[in-house]
N, C-alpha and C. Protein backbone atom coordinates (compact mmCIF):
# COMPACT_ATOMS: atom_id res chain seq x y z
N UNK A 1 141.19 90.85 59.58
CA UNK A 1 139.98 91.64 59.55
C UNK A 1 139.90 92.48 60.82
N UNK A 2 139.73 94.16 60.62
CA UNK A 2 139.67 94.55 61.64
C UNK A 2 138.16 94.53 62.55
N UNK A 3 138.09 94.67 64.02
CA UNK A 3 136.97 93.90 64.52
C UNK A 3 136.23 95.63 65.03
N UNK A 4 135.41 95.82 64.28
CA UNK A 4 134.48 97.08 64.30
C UNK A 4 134.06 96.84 66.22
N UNK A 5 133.76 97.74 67.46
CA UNK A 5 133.19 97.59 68.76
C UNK A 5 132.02 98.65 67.97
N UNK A 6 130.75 98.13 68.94
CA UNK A 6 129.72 98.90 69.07
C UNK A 6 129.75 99.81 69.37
N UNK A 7 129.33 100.68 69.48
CA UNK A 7 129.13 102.45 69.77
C UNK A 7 128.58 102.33 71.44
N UNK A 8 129.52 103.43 72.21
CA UNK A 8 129.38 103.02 73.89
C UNK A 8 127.48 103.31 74.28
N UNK A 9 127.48 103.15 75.27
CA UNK A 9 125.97 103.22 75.25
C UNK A 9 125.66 104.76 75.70
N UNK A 10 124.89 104.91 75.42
CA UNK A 10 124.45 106.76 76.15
C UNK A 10 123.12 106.11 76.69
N UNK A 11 123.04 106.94 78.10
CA UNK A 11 121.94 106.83 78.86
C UNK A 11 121.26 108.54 78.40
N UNK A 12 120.20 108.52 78.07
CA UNK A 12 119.02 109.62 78.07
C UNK A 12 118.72 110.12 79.67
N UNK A 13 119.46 111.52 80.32
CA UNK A 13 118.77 111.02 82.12
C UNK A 13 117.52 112.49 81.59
N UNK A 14 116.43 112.31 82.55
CA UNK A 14 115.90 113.21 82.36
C UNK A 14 116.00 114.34 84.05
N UNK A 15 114.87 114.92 83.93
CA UNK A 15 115.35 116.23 84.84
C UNK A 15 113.70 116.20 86.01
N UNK A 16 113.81 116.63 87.00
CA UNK A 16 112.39 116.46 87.83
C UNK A 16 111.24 117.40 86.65
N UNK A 17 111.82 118.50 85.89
CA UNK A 17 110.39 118.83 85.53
C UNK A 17 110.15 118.16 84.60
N UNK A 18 111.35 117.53 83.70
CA UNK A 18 110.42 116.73 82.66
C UNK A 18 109.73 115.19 83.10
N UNK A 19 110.19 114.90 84.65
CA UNK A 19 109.91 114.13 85.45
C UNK A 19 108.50 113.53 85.58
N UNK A 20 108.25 115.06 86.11
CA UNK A 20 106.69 115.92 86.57
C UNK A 20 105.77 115.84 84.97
N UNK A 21 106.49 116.41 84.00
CA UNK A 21 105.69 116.59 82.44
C UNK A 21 105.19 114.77 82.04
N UNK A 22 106.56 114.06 81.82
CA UNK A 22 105.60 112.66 81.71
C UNK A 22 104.90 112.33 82.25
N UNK A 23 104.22 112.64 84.04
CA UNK A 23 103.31 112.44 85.05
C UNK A 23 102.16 113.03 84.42
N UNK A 24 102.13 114.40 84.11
CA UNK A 24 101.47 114.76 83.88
C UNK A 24 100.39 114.30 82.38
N UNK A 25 101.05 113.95 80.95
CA UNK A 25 100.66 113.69 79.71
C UNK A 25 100.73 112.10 80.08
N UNK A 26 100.24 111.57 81.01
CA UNK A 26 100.37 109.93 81.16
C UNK A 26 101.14 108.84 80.97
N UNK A 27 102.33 109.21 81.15
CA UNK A 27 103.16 108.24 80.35
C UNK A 27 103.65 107.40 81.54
N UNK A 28 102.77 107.38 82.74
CA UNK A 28 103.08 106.46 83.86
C UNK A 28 101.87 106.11 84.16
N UNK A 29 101.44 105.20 84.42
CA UNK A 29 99.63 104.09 85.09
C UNK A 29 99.17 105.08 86.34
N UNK A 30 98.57 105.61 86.42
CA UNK A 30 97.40 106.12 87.38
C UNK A 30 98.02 105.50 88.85
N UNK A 31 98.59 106.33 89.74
CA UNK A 31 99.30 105.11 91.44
C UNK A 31 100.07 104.49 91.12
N UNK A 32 101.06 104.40 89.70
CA UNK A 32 102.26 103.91 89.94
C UNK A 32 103.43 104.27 90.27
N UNK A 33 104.24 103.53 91.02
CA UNK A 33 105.12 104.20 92.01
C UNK A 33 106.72 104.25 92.02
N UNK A 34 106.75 105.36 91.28
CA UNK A 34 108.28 105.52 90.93
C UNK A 34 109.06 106.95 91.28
N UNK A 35 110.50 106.73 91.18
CA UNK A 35 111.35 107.63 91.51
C UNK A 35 112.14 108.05 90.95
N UNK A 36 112.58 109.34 90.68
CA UNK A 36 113.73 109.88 90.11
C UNK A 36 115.33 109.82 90.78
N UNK A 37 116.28 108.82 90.04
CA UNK A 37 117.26 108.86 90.85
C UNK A 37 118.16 108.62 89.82
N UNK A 38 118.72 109.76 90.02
CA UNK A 38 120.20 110.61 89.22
C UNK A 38 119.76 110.40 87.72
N UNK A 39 118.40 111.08 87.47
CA UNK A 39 117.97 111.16 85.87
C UNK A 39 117.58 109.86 85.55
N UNK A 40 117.34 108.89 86.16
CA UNK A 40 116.64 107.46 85.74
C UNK A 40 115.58 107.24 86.46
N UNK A 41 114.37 107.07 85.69
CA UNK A 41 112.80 107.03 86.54
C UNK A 41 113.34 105.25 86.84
N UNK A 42 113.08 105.16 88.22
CA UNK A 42 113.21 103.92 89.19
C UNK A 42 111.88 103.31 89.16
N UNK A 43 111.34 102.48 89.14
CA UNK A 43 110.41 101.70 89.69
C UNK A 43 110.54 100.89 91.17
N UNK A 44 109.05 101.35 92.32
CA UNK A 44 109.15 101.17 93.50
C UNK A 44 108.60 100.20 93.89
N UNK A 45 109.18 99.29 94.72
CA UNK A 45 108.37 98.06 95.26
C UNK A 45 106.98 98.22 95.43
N UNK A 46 105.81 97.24 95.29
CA UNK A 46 104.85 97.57 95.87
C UNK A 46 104.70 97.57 97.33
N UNK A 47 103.69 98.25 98.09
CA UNK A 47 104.06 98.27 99.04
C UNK A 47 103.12 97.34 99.82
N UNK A 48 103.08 96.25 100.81
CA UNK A 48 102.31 95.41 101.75
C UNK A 48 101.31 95.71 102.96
N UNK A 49 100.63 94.88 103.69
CA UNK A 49 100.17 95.41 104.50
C UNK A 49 100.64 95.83 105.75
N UNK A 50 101.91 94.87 106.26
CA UNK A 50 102.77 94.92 107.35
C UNK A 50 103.46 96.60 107.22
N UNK A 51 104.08 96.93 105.63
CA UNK A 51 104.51 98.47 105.19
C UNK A 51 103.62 98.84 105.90
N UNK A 52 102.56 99.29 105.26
CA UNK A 52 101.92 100.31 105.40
C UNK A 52 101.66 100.48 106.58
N UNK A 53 101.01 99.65 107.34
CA UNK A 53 100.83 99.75 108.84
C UNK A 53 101.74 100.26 109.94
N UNK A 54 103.41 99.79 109.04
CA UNK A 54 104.47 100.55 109.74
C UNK A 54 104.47 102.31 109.56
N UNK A 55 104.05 102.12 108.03
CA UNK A 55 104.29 103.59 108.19
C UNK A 55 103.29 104.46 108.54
N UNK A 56 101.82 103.67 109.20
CA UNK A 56 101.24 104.47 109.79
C UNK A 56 101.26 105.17 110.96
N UNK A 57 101.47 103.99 111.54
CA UNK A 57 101.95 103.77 113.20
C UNK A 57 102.98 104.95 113.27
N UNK A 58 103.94 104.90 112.16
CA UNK A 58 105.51 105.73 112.53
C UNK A 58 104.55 107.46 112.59
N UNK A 59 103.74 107.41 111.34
CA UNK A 59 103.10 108.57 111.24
C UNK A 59 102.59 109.23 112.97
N UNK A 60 102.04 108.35 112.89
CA UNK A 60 100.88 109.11 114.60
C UNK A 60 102.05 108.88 115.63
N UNK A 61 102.95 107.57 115.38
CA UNK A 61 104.16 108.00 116.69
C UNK A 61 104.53 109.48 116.38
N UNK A 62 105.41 109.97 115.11
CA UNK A 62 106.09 111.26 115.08
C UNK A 62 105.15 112.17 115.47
N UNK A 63 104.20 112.23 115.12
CA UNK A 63 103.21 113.26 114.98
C UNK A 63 102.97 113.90 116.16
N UNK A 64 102.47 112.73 117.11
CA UNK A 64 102.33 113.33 118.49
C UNK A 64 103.54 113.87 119.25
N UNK A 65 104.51 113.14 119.09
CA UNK A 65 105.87 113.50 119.84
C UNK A 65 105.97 114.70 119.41
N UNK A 66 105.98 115.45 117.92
CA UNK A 66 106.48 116.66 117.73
C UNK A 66 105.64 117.51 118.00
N UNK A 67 104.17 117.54 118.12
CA UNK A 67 103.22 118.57 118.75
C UNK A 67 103.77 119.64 117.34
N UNK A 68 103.63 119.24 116.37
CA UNK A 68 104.00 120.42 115.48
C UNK A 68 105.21 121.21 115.50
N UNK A 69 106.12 121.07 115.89
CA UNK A 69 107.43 121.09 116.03
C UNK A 69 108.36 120.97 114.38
N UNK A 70 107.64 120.32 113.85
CA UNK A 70 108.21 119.73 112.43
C UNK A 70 107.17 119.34 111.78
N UNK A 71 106.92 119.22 110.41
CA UNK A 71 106.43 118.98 108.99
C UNK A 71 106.80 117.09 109.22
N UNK A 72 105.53 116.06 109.53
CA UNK A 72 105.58 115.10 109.07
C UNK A 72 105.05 114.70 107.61
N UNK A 73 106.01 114.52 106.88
CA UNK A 73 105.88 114.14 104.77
C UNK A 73 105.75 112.69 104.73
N UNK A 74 105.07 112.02 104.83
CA UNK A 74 104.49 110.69 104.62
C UNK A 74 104.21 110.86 102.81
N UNK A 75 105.55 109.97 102.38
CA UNK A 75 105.44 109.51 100.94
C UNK A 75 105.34 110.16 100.01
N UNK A 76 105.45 111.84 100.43
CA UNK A 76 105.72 112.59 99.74
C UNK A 76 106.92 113.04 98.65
N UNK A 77 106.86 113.91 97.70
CA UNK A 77 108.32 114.18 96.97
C UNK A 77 108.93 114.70 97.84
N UNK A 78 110.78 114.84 97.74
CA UNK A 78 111.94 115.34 98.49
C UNK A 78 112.64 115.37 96.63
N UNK A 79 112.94 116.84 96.48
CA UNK A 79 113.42 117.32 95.14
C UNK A 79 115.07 117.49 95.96
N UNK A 80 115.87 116.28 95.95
CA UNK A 80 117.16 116.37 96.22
C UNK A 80 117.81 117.15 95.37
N UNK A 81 117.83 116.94 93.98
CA UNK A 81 118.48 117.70 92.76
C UNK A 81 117.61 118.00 91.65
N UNK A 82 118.29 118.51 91.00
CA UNK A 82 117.34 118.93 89.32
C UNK A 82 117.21 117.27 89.03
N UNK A 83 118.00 116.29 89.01
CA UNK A 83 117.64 114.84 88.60
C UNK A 83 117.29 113.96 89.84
N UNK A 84 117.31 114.74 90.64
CA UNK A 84 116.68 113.22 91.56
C UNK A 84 115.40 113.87 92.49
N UNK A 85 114.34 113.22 92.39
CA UNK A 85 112.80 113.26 93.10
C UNK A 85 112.59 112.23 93.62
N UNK A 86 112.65 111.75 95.45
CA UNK A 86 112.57 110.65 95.77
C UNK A 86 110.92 110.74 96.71
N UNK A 87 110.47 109.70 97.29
CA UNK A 87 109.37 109.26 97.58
C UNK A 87 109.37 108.83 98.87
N UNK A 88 110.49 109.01 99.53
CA UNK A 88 110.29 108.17 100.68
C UNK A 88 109.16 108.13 101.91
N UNK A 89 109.14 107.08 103.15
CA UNK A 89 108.05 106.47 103.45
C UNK A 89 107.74 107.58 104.58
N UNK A 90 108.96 108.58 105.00
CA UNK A 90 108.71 109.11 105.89
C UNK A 90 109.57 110.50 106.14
N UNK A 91 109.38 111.57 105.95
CA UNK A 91 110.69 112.41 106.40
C UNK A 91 109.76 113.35 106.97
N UNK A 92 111.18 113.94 108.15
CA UNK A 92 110.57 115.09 109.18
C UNK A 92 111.12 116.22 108.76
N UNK A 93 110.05 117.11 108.18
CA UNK A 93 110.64 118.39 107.70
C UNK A 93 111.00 119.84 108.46
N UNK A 94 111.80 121.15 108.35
CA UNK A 94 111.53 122.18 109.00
C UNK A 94 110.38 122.41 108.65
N UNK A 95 109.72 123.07 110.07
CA UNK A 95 108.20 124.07 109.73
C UNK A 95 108.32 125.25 108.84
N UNK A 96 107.13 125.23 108.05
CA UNK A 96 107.35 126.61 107.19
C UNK A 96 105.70 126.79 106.77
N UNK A 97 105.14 128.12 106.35
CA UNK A 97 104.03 128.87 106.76
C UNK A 97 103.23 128.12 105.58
N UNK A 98 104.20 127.93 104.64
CA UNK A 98 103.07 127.37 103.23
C UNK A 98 102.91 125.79 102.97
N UNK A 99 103.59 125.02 104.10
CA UNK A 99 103.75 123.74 104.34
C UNK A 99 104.13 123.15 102.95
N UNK A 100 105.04 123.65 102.72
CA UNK A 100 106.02 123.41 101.00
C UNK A 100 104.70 123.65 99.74
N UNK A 101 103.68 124.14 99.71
CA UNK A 101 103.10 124.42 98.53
C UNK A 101 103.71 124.95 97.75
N UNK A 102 104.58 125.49 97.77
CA UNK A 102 105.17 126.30 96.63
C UNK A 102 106.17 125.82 95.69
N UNK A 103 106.59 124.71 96.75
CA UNK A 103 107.97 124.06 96.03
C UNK A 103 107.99 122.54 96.59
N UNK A 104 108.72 121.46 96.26
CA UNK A 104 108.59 120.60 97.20
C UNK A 104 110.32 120.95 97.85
N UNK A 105 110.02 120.50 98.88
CA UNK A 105 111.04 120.35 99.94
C UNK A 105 112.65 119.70 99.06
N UNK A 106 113.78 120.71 99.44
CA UNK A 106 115.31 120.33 98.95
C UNK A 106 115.54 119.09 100.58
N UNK A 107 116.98 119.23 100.29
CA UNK A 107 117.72 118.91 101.02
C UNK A 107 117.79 119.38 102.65
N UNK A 108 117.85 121.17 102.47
CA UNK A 108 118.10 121.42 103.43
C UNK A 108 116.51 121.84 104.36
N UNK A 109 115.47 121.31 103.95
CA UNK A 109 114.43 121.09 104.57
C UNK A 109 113.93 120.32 105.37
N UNK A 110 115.00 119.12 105.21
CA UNK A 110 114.77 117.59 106.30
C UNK A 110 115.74 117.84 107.54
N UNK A 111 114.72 117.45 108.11
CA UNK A 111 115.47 116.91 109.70
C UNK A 111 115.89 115.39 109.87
N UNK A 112 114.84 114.52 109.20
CA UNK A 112 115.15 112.87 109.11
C UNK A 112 114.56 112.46 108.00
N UNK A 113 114.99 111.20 107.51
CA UNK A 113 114.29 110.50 106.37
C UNK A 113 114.32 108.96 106.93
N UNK A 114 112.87 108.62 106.96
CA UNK A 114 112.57 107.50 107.61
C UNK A 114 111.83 106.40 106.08
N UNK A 115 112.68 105.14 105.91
CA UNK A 115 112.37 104.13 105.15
C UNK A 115 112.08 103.08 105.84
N UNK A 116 110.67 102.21 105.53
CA UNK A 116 110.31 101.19 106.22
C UNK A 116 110.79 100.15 105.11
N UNK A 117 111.91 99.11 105.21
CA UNK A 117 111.87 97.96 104.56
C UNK A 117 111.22 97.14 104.63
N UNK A 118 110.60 96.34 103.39
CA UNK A 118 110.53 94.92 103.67
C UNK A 118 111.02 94.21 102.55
N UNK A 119 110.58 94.17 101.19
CA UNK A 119 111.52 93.47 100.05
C UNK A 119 112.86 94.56 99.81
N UNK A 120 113.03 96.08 100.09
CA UNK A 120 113.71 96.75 99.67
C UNK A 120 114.74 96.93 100.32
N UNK A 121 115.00 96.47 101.30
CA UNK A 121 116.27 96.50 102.41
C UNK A 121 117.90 96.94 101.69
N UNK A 122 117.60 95.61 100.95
CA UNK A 122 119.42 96.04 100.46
C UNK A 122 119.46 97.25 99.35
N UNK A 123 118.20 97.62 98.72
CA UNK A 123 117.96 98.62 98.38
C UNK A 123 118.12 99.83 99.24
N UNK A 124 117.70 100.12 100.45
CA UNK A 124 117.72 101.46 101.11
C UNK A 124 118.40 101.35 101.60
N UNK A 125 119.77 100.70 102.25
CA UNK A 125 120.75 100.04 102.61
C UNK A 125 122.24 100.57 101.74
N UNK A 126 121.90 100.40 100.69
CA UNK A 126 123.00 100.74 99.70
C UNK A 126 122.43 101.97 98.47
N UNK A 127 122.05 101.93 97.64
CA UNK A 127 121.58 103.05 96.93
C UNK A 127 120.96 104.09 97.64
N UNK A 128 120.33 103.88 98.23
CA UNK A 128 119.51 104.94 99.09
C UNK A 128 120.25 105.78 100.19
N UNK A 129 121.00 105.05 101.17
CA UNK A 129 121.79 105.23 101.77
C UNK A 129 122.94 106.73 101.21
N UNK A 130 123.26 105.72 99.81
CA UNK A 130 124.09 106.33 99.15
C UNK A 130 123.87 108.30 99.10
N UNK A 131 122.94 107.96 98.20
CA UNK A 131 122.13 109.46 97.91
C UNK A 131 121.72 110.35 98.47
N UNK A 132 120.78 109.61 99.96
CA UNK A 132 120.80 110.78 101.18
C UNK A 132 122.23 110.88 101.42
N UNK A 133 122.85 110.47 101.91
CA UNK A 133 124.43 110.75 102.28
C UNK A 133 124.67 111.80 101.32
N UNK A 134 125.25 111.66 99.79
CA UNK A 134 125.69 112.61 99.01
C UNK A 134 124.78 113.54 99.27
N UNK A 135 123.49 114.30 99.60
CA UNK A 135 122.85 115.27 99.48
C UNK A 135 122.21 115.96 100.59
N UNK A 136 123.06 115.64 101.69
CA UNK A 136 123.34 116.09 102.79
C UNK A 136 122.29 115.79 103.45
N UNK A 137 121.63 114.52 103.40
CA UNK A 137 120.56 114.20 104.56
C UNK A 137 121.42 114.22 105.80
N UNK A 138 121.12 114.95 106.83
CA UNK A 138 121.88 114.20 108.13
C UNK A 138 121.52 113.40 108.95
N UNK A 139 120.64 113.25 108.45
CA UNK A 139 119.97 111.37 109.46
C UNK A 139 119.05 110.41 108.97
N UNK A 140 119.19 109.27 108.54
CA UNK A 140 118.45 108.73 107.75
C UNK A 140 117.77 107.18 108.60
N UNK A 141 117.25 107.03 108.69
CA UNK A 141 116.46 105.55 109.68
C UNK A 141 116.39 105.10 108.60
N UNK A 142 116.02 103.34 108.99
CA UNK A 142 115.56 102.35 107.89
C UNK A 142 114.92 101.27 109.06
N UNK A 143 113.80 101.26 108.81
CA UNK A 143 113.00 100.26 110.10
C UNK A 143 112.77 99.45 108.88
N UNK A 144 113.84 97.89 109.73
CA UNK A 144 113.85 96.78 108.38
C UNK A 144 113.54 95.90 109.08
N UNK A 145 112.12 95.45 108.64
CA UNK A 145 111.16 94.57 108.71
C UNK A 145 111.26 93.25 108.94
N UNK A 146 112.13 92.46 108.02
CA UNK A 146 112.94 91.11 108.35
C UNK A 146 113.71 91.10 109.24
N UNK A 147 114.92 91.91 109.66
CA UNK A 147 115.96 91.60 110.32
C UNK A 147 114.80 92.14 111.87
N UNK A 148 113.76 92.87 111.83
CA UNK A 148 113.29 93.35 113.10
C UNK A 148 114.11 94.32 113.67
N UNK A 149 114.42 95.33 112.74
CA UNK A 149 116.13 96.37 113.48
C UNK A 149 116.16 97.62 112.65
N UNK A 150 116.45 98.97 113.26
CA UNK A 150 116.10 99.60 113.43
C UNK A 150 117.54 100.66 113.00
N UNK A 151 117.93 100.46 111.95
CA UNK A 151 119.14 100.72 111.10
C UNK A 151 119.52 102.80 111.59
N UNK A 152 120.28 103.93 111.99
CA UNK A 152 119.97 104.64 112.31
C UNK A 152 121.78 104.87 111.59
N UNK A 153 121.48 106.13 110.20
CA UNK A 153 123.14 106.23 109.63
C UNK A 153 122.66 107.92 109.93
N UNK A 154 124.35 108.13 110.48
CA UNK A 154 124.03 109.86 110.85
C UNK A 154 125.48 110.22 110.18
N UNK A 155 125.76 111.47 110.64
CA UNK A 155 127.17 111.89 110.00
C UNK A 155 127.39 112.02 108.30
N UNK A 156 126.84 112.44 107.24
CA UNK A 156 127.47 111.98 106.19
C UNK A 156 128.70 112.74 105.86
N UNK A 157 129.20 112.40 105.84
CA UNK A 157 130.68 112.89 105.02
C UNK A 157 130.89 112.18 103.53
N UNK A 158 131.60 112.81 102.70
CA UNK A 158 131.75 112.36 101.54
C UNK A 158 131.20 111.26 100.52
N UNK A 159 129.50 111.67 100.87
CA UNK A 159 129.03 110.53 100.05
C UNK A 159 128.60 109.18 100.54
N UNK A 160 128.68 109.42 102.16
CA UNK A 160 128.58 107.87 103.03
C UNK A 160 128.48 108.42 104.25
N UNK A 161 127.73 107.72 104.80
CA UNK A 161 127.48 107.96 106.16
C UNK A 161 128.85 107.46 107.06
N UNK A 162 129.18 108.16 108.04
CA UNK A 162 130.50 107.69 108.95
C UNK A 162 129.57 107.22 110.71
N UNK A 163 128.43 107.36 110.52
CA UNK A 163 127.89 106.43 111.77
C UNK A 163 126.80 105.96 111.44
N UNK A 164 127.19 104.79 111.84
CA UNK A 164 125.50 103.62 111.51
C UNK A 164 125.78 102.62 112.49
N UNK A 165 124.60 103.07 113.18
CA UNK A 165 124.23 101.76 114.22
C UNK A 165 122.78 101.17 113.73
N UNK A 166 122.49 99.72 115.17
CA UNK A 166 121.55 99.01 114.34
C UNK A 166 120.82 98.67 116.01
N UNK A 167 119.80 98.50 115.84
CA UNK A 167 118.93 98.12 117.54
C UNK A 167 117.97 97.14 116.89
N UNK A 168 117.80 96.37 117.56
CA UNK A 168 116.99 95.17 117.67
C UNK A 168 116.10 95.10 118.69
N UNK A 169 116.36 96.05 120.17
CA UNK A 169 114.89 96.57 120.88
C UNK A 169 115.18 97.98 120.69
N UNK A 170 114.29 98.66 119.70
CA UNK A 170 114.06 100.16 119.77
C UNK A 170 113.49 101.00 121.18
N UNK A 171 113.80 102.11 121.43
CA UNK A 171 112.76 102.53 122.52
C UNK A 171 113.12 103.95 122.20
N UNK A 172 112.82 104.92 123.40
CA UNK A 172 112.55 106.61 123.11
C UNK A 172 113.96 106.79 122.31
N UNK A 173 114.11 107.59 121.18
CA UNK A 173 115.33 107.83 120.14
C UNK A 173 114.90 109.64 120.41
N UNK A 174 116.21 109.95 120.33
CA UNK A 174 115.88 111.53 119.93
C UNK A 174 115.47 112.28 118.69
N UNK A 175 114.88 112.89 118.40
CA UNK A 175 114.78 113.56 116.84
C UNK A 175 115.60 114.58 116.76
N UNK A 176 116.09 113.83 115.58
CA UNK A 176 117.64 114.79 115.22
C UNK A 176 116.78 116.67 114.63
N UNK A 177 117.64 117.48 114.88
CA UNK A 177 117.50 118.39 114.98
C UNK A 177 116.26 119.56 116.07
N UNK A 178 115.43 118.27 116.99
CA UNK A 178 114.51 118.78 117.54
C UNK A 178 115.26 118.58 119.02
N UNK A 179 115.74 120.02 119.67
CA UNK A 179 116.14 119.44 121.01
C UNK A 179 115.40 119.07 122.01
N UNK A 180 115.72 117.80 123.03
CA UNK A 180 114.64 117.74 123.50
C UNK A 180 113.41 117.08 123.31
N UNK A 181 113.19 116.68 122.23
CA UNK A 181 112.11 115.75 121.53
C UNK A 181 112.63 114.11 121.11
N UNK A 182 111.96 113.62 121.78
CA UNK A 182 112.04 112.02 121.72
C UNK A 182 111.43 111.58 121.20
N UNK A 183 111.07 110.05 120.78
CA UNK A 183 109.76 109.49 119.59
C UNK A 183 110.14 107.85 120.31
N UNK A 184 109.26 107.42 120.89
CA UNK A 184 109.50 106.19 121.11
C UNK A 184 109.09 104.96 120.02
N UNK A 185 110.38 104.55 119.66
CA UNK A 185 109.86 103.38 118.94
C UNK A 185 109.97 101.93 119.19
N UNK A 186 109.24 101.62 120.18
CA UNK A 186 109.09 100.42 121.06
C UNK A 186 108.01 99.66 120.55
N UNK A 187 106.99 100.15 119.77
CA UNK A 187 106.48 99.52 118.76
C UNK A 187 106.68 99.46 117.65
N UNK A 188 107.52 99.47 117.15
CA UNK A 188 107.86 99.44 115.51
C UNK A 188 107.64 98.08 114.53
N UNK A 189 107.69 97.39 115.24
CA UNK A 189 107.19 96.08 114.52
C UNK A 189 106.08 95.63 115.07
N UNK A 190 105.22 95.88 115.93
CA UNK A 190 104.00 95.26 116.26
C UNK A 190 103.91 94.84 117.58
């Protein structure tokens, strides 16, 4: 008897505007928190109180250091591709007159992309990692909450970052693309 295989699977990916269209006709809960990554809507950790507090703190640290120097995007969209719309907790954008109303921010609009871990670590670690790398983030932080460390991948080349270091006492860091501008993160955990 010959042994019939199932038919391979096809994934359906969709695209940021039809992304945006299910947002829009409800087909996601009112504040629920998801992402577009490579045509598959992701579902996002919820986020805690220790998060949030990090990413406030990170907020008013950048903020002041850059004196307006750069676009701080707290949790905003970053339209990497036609299929990927990510969310992250923190990115420092170039200045521009319409403060992205018109469009949301590509690739070549970031200066940094800052992720605060706490359940998502090996998540922003490896997938995440991944994707800024392929889409030319050139500097990506991950202030990870458990380990207390302060993850910093620069360089991407082919899809992966070729430098990643890790600090366990943070203090003044430079902001990549701002010369001259420092951000102390000597409080980052509390």
């Amino acid at each position: 008897m010959e042994r019939v295989l199932p038919p391979p699977i096809t994934r359906h990916r969709i695209n940021a505007e039809q992304f945006h269209k299910m947002a829009e006709v409800g087909l996601f809960v009112p504040g629920e928190r998801v992402e577009l990554i490579e045509g598959e809507v992701i579902d996002m950790a919820p986020i805690g109180s220790f998060h949030c507090g990090n990413v406030g703190w990170l907020t008013q640290t950048f903020s002041a250091a850059l004196n307006g120097k750069a676009i701080v995007w707290v949790q905003n969209a970053l339209r990497l591709a036609d299929f990927v719309e990510v969310y992250p907790d923190l990115a420092l954008l170039k200045p521009r007159a319409d403060f992205y109303r018109t469009a949301h921010p590509g690739p070549d609009a970031v200066l940094l992309i800052v992720e605060v871990a706490d359940t998502s670590s090996a998540y922003d670690r490896g997938i995440k990692a991944e994707l800024y790398a392929r889409h030319g983030i050139a500097e990506y932080w991950i202030v990870d909450i458990p380990a207390r460390s302060i993850r910093f991948h620069r360089a991407p080349l082919d899809g992966r970052y070729t430098d990643i270091t890790a600090t366990e006492t943070p203090g003044p860091t430079a902001v990549p693309g701002l010369e001259g501008i420092n951000v102390d993160l000597a409080g980052a955990f509390g």
